[in-house]
Protein backbone atom coordinates (compact mmCIF):
# COMPACT_ATOMS: atom_id res chain seq x y z
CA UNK A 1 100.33 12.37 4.06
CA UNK A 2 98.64 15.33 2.84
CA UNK A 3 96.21 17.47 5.36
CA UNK A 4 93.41 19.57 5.12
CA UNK A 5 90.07 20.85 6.22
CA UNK A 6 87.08 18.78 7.02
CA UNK A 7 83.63 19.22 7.21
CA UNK A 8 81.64 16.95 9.49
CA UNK A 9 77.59 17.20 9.10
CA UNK A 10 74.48 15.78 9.74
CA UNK A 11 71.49 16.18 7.85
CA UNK A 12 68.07 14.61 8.64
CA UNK A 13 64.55 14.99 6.66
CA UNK A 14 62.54 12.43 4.66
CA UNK A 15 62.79 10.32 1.27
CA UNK A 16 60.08 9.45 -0.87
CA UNK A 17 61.74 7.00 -3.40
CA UNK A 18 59.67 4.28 -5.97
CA UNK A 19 56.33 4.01 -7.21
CA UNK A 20 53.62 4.06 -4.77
CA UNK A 21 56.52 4.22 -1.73
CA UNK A 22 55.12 6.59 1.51
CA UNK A 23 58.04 8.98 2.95
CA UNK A 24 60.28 7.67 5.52
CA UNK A 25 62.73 8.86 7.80
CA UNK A 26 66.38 9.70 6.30
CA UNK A 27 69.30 11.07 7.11
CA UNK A 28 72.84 10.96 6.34
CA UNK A 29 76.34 11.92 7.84
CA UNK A 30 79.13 12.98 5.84
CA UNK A 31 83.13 13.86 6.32
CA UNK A 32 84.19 16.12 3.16
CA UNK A 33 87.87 16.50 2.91
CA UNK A 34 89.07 19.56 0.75
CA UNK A 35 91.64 17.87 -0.96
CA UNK A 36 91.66 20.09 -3.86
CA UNK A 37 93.32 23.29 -3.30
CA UNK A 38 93.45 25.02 -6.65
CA UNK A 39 89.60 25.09 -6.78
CA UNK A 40 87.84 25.02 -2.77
CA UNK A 41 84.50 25.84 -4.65
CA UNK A 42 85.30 22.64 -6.94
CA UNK A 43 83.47 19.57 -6.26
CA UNK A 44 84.55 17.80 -3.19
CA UNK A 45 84.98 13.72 -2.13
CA UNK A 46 83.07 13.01 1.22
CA UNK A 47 82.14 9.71 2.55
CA UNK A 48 79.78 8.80 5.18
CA UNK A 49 76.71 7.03 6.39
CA UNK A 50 73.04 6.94 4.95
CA UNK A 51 70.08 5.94 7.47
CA UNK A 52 66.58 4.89 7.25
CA UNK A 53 65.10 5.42 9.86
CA UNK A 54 61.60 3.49 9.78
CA UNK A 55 63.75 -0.01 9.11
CA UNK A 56 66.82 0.65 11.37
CA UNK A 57 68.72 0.48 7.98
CA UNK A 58 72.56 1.94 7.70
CA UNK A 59 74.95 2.01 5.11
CA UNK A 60 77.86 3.64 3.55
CA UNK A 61 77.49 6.97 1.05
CA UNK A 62 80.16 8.22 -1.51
CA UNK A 63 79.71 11.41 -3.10
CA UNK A 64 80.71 15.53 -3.32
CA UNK A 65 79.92 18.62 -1.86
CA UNK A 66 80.29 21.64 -4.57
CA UNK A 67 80.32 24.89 -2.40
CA UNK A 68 78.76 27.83 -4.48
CA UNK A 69 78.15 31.16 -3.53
CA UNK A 70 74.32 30.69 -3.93
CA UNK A 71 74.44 27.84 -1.21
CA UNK A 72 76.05 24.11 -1.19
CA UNK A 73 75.55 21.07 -4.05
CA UNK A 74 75.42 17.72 -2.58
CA UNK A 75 75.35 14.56 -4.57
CA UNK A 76 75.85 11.29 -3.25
CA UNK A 77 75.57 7.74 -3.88
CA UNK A 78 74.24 4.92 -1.49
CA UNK A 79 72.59 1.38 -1.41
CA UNK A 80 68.93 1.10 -0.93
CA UNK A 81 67.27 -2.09 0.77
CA UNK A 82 64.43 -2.23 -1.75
CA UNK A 83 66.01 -0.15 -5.12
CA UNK A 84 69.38 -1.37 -5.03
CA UNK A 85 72.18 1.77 -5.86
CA UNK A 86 70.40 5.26 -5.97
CA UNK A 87 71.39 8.77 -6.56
CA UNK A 88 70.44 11.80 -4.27
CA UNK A 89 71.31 15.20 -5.48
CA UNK A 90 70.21 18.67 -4.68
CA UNK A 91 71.81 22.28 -3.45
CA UNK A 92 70.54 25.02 -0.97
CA UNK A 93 69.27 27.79 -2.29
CA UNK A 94 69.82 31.13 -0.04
CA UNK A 95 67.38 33.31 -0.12
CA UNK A 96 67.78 37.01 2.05
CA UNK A 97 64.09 36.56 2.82
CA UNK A 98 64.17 33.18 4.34
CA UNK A 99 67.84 33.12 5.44
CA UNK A 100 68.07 30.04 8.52
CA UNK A 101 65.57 28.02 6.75
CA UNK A 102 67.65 28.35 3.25
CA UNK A 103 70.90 27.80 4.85
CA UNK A 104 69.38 24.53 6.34
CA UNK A 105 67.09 23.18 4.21
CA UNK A 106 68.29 20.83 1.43
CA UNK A 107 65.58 19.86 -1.86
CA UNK A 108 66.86 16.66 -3.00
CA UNK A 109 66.11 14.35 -6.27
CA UNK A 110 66.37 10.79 -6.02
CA UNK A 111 67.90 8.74 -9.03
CA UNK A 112 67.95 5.63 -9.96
CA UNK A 113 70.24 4.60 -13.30
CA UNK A 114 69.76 8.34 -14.29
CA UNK A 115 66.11 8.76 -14.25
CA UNK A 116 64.52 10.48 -11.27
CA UNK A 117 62.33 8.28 -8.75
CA UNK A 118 61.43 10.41 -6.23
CA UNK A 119 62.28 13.22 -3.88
CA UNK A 120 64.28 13.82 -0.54
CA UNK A 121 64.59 17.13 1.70
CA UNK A 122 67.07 17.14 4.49
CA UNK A 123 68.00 20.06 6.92
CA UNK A 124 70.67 21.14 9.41
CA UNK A 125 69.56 20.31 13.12
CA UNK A 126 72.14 21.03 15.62
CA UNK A 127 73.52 24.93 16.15
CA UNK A 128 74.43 27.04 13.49
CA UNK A 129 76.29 29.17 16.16
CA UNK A 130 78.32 25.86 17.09
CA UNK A 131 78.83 24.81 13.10
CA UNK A 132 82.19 26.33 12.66
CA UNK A 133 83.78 25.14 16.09
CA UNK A 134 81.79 21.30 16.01
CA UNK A 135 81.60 20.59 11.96
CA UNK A 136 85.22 21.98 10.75
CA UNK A 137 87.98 20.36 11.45
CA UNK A 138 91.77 19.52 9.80
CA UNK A 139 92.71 15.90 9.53
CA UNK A 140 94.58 13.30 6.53
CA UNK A 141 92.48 11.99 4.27
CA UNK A 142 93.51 8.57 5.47
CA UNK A 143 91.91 9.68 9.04
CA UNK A 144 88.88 12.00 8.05
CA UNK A 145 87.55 8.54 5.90
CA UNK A 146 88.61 5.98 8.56
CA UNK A 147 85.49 5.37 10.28
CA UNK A 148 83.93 4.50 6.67
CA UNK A 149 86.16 1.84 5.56
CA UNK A 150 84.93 -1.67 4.97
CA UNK A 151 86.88 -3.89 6.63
């Protein structure tokens, strides 16, 4: 059984997804397990959980997290009520002038079978100052995904 470092986070913003469709409340928790040790900055697995928050809606995400030196990738893959399978991807952009917003703030695009649908932005709530000690961790793979298996 393999180990490594996890990343636990929580990111929470908006989605704006289909024709016509107002914004609603989104967020999305993720466990990223390194697993690939020849390249960190190579894309990731994570699993987690998507949420909508305006329909009390919750369901499993799949995707990776490509760490860059210009700020983190995330793509990831979940079930909509209404749309059926849709795409999210989108990266941080730091910026010296704007650093805590940059490091936070995440511009998403919303796919659907490869054509783009909408938009998304997410951000870091809790502490930066607390990130390192609450979000990074060092489990299995087997135990980092465990709370997102489908029985």
């Amino acid at each position: 059984m393999t180990k490594s470092v996890t990343l636990n986070e929580t990111m929470s913003g908006w989605i704006q997804a289909g024709e016509g469709e107002k914004s609603e409340q989104f967020s999305f928790t993720i466990t990223v397990f390194f697993a690939n040790k020849i390249n960190p900055f190579g894309p990731q697995p994570f699993k987690g959980v998507a949420r909508l928050g305006d329909r009390d809606y919750e369901t499993l995400v799949e995707g990776e997290l490509s760490l860059k030196p210009t700020g983190p990738r995330y793509d990831l893959d979940f079930n909509h009520p209404e749309l059926g399978l849709l795409r999210i991807a989108g990266e941080k952009t730091y910026s010296i002038f704007d650093l805590v917003t940059s490091m936070t703030t995440c511009p998403l695009t919303v796919y659907q079978k490869g054509d783009a649908i909408g938009t998304a932005e997410v951000a870091y709530r809790d502490s930066l100052i607390k990130f390192p000690f609450e979000a990074v961790g060092f489990s299995s793979e087997e135990s980092a995904f465990m709370p997102y298996q489908v029985s």
